[in-house]
PDB file of N, CA and C in Angstrom:
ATOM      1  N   UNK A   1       0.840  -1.169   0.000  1.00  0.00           N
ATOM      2  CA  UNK A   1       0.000   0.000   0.000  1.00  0.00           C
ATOM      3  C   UNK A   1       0.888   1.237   0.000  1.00  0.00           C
ATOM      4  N   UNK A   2       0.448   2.325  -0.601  1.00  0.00           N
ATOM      5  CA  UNK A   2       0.872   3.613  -0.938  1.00  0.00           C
ATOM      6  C   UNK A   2       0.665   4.623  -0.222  1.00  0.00           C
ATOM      7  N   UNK A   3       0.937   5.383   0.817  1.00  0.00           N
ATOM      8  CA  UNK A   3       0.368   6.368   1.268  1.00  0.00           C
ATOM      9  C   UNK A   3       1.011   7.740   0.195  1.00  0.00           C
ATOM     10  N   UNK A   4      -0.317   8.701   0.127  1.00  0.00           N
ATOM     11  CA  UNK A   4       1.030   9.538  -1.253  1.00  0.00           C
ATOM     12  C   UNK A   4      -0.513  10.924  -0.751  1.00  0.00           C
ATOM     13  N   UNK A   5      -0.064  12.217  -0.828  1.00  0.00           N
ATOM     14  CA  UNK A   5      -0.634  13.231  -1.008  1.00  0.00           C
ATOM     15  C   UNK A   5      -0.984  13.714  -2.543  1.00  0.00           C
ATOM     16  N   UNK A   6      -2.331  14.244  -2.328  1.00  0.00           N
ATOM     17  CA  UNK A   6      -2.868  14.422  -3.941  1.00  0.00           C
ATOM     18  C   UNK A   6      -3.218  16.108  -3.604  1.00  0.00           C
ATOM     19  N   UNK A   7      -2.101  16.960  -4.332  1.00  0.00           N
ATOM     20  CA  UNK A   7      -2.625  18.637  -4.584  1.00  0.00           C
ATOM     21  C   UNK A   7      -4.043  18.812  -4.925  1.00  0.00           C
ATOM     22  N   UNK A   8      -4.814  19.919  -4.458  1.00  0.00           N
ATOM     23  CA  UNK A   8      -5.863  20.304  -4.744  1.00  0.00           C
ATOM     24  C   UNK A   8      -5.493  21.195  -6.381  1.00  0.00           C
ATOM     25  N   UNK A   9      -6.668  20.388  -7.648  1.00  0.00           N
ATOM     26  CA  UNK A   9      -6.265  20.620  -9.126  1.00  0.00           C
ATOM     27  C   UNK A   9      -5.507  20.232  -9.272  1.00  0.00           C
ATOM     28  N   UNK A  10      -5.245  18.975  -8.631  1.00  0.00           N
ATOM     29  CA  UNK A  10      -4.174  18.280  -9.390  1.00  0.00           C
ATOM     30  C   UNK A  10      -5.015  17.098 -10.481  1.00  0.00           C
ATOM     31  N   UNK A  11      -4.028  16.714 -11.130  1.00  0.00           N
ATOM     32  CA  UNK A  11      -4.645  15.627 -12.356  1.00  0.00           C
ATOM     33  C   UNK A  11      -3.518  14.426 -12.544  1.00  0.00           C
ATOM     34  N   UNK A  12      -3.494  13.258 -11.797  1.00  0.00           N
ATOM     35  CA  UNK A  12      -2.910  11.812 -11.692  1.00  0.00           C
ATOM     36  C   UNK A  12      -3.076  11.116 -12.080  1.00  0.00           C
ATOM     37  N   UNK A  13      -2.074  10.316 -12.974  1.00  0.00           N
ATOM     38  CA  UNK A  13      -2.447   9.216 -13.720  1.00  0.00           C
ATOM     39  C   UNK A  13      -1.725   7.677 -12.653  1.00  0.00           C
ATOM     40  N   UNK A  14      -2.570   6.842 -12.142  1.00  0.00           N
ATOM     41  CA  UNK A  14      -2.162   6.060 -11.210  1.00  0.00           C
ATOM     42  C   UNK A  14      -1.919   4.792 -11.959  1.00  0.00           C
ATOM     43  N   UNK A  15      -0.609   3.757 -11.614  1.00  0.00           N
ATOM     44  CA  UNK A  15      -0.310   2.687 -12.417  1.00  0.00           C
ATOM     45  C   UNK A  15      -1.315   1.689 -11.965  1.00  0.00           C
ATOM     46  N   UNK A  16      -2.098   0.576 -12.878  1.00  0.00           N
ATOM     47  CA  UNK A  16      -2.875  -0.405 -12.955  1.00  0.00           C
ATOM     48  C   UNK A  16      -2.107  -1.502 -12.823  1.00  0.00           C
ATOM     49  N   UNK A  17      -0.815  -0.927 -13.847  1.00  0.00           N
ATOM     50  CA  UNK A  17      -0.098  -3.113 -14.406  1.00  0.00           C
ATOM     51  C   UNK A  17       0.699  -3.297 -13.778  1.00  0.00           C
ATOM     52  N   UNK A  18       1.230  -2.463 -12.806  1.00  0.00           N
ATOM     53  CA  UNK A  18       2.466  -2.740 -11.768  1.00  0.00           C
ATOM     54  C   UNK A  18       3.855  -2.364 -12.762  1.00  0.00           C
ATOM     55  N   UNK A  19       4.019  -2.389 -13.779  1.00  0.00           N
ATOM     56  CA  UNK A  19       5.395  -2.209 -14.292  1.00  0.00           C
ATOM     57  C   UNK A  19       6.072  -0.670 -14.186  1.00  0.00           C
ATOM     58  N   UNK A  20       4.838   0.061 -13.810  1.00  0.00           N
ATOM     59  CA  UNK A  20       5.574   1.541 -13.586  1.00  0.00           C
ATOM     60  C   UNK A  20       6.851   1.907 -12.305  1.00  0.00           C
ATOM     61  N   UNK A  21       8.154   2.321 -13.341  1.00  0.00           N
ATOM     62  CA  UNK A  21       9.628   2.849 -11.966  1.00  0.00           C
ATOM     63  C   UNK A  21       8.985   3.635 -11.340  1.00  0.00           C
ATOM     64  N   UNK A  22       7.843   4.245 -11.363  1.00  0.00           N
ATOM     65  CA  UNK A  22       7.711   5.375 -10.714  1.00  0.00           C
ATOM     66  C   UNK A  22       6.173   5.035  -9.765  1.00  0.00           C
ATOM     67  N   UNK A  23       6.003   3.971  -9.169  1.00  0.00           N
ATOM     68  CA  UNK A  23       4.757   3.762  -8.406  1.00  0.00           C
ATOM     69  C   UNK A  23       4.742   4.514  -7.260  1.00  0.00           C
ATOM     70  N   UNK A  24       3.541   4.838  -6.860  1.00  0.00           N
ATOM     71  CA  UNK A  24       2.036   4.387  -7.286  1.00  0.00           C
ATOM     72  C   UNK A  24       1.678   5.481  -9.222  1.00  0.00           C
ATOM     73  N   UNK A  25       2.598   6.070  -9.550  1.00  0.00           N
ATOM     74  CA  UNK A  25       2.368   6.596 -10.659  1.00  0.00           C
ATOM     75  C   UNK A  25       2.642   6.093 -11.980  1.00  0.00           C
ATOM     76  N   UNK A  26       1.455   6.578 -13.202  1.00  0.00           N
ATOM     77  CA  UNK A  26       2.261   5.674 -14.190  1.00  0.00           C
ATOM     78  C   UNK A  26       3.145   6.334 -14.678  1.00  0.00           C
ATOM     79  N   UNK A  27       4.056   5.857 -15.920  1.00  0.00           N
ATOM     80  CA  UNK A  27       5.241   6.211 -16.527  1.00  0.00           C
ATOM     81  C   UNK A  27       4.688   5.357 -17.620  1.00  0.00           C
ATOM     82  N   UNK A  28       3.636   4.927 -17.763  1.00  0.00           N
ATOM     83  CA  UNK A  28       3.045   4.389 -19.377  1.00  0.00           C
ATOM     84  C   UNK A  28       3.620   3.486 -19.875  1.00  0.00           C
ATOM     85  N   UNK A  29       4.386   2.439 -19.145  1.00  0.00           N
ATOM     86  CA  UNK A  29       5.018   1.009 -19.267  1.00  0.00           C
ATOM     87  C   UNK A  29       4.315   0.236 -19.719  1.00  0.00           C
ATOM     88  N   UNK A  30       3.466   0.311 -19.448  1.00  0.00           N
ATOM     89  CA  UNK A  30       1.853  -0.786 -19.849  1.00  0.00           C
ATOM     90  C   UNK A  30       1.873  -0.574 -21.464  1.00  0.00           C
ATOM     91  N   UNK A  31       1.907   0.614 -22.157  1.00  0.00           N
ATOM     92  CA  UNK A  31       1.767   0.375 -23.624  1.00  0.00           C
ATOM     93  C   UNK A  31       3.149  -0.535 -24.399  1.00  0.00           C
ATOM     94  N   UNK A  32       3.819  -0.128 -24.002  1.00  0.00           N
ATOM     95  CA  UNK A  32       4.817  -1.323 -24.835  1.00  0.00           C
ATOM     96  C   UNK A  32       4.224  -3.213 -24.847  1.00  0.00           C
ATOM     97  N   UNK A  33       3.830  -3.178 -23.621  1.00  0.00           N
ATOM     98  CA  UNK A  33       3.182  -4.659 -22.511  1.00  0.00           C
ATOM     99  C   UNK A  33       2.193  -4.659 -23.392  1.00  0.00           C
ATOM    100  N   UNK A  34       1.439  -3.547 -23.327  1.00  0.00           N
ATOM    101  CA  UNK A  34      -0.021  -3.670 -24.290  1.00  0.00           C
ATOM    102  C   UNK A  34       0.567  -4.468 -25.438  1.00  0.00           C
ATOM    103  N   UNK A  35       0.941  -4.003 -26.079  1.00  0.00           N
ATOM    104  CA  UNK A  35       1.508  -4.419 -27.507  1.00  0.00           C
ATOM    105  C   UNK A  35       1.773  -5.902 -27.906  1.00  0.00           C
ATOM    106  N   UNK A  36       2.609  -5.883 -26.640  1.00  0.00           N
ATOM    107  CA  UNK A  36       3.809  -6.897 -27.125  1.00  0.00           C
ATOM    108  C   UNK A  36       2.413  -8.331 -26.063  1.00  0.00           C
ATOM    109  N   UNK A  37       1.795  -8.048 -25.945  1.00  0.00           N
ATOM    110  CA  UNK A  37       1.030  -9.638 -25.026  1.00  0.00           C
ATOM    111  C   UNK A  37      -0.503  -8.997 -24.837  1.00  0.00           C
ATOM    112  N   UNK A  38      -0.892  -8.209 -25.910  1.00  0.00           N
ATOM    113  CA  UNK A  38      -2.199  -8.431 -26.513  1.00  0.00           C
ATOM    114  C   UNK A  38      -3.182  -8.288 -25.111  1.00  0.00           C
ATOM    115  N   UNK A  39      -2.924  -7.127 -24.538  1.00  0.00           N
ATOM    116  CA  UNK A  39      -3.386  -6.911 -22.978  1.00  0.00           C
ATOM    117  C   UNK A  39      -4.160  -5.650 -23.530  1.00  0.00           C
ATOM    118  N   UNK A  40      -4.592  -4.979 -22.019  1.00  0.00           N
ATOM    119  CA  UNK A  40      -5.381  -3.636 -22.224  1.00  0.00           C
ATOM    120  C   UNK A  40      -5.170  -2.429 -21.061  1.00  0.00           C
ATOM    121  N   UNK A  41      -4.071  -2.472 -20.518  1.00  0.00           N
ATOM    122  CA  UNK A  41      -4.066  -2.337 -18.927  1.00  0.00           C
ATOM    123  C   UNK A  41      -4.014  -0.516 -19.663  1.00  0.00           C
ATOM    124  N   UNK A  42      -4.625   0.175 -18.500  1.00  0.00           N
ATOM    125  CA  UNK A  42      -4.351   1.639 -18.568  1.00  0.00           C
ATOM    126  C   UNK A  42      -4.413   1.890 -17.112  1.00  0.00           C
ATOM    127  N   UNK A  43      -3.758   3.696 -17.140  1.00  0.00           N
ATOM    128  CA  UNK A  43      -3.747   4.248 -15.714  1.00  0.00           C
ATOM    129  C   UNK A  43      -5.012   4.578 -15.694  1.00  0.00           C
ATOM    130  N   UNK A  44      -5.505   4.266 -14.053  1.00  0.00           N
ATOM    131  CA  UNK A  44      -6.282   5.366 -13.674  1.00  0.00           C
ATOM    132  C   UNK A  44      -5.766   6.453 -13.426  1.00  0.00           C
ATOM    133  N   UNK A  45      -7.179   7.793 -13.997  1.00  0.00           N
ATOM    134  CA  UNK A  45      -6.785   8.900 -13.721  1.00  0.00           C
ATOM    135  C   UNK A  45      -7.701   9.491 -12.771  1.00  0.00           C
ATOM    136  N   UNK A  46      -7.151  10.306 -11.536  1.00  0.00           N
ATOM    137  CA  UNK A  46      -7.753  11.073 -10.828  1.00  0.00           C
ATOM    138  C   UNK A  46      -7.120  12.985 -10.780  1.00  0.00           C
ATOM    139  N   UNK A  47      -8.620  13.276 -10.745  1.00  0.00           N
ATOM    140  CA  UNK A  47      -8.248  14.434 -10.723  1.00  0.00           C
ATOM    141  C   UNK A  47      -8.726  15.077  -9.216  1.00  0.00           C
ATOM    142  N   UNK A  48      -8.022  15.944  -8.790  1.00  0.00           N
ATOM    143  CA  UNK A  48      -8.600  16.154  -6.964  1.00  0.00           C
ATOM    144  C   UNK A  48      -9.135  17.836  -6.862  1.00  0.00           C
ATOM    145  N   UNK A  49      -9.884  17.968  -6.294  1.00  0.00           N
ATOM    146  CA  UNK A  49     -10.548  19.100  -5.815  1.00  0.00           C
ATOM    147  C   UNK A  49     -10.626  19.720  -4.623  1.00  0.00           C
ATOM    148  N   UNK A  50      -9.772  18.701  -3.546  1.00  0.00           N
ATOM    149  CA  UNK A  50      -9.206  19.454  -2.152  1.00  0.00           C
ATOM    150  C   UNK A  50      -8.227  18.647  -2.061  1.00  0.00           C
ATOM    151  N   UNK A  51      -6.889  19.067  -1.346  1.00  0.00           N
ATOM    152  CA  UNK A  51      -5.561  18.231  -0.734  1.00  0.00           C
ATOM    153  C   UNK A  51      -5.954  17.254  -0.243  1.00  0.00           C
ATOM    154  N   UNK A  52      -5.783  15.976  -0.287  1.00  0.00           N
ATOM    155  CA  UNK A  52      -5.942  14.609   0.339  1.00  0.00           C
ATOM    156  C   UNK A  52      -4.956  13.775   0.445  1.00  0.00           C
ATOM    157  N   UNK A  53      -4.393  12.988   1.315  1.00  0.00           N
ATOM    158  CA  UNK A  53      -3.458  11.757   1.017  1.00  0.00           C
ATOM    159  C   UNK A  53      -4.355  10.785   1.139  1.00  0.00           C
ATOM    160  N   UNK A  54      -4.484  10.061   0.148  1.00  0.00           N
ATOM    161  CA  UNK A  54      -4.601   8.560  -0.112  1.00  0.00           C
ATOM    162  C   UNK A  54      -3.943   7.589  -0.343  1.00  0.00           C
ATOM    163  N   UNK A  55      -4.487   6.508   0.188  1.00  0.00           N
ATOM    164  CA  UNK A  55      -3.921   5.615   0.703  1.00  0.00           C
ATOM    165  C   UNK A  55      -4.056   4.539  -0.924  1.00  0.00           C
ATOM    166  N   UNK A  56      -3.530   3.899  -1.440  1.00  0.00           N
ATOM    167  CA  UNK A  56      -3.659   3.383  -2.678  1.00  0.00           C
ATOM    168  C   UNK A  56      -2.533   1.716  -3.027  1.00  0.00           C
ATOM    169  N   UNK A  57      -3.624   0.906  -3.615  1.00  0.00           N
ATOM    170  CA  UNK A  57      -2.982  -0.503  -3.824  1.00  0.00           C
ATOM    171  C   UNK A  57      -3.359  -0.976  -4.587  1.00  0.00           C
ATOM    172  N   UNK A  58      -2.865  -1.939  -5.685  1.00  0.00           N
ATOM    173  CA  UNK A  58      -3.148  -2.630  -6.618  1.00  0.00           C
ATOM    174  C   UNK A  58      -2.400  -4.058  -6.675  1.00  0.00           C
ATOM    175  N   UNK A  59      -3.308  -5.124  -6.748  1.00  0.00           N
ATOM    176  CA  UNK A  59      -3.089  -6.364  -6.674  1.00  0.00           C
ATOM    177  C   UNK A  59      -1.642  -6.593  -7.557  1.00  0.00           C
ATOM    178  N   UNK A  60      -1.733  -5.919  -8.476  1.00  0.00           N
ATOM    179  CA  UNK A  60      -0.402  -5.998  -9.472  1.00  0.00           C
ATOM    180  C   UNK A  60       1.105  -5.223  -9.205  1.00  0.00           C
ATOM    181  N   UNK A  61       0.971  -4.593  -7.995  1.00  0.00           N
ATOM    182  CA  UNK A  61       2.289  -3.899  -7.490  1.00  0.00           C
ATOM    183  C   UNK A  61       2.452  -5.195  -7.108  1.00  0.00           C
ATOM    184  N   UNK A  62       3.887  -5.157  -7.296  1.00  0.00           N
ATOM    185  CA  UNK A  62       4.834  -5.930  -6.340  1.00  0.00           C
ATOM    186  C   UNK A  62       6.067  -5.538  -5.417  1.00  0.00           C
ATOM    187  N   UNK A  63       6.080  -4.013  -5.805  1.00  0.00           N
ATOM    188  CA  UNK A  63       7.535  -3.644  -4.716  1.00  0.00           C
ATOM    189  C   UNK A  63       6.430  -2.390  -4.087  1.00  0.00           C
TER     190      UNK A  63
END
């Protein structure tokens, strides 16, 4: 699990496939993956409207 602060107007693209260096964020690793093994994975995107830290996990992180 991730604990991570989200700016108020901010706009986040969060990793789904786990291959992102930069978790809990993506870095768009998933499209090469897409490609190459006929997958569909995309980031979620959140956009925030007051300062929050959330707390964030995906079955597919592994570090």
């Amino acid at each position: 699990m991730k604990t991570i602060k989200l700016y108020k107007g901010g706009k986040y693209s969060i990793c789904s496939c786990g291959l992102s260096k930069a978790l809990p964020f993506c870095d768009n690793a998933h499209r090469e993956f897409n490609v190459k093994n006929g997958t569909d994975y995309k980031s979620v995107k959140i956009t925030v409207e007051d300062t929050v830290e959330a707390e964030l996990n995906s079955a597919n992180w592994k570090r």
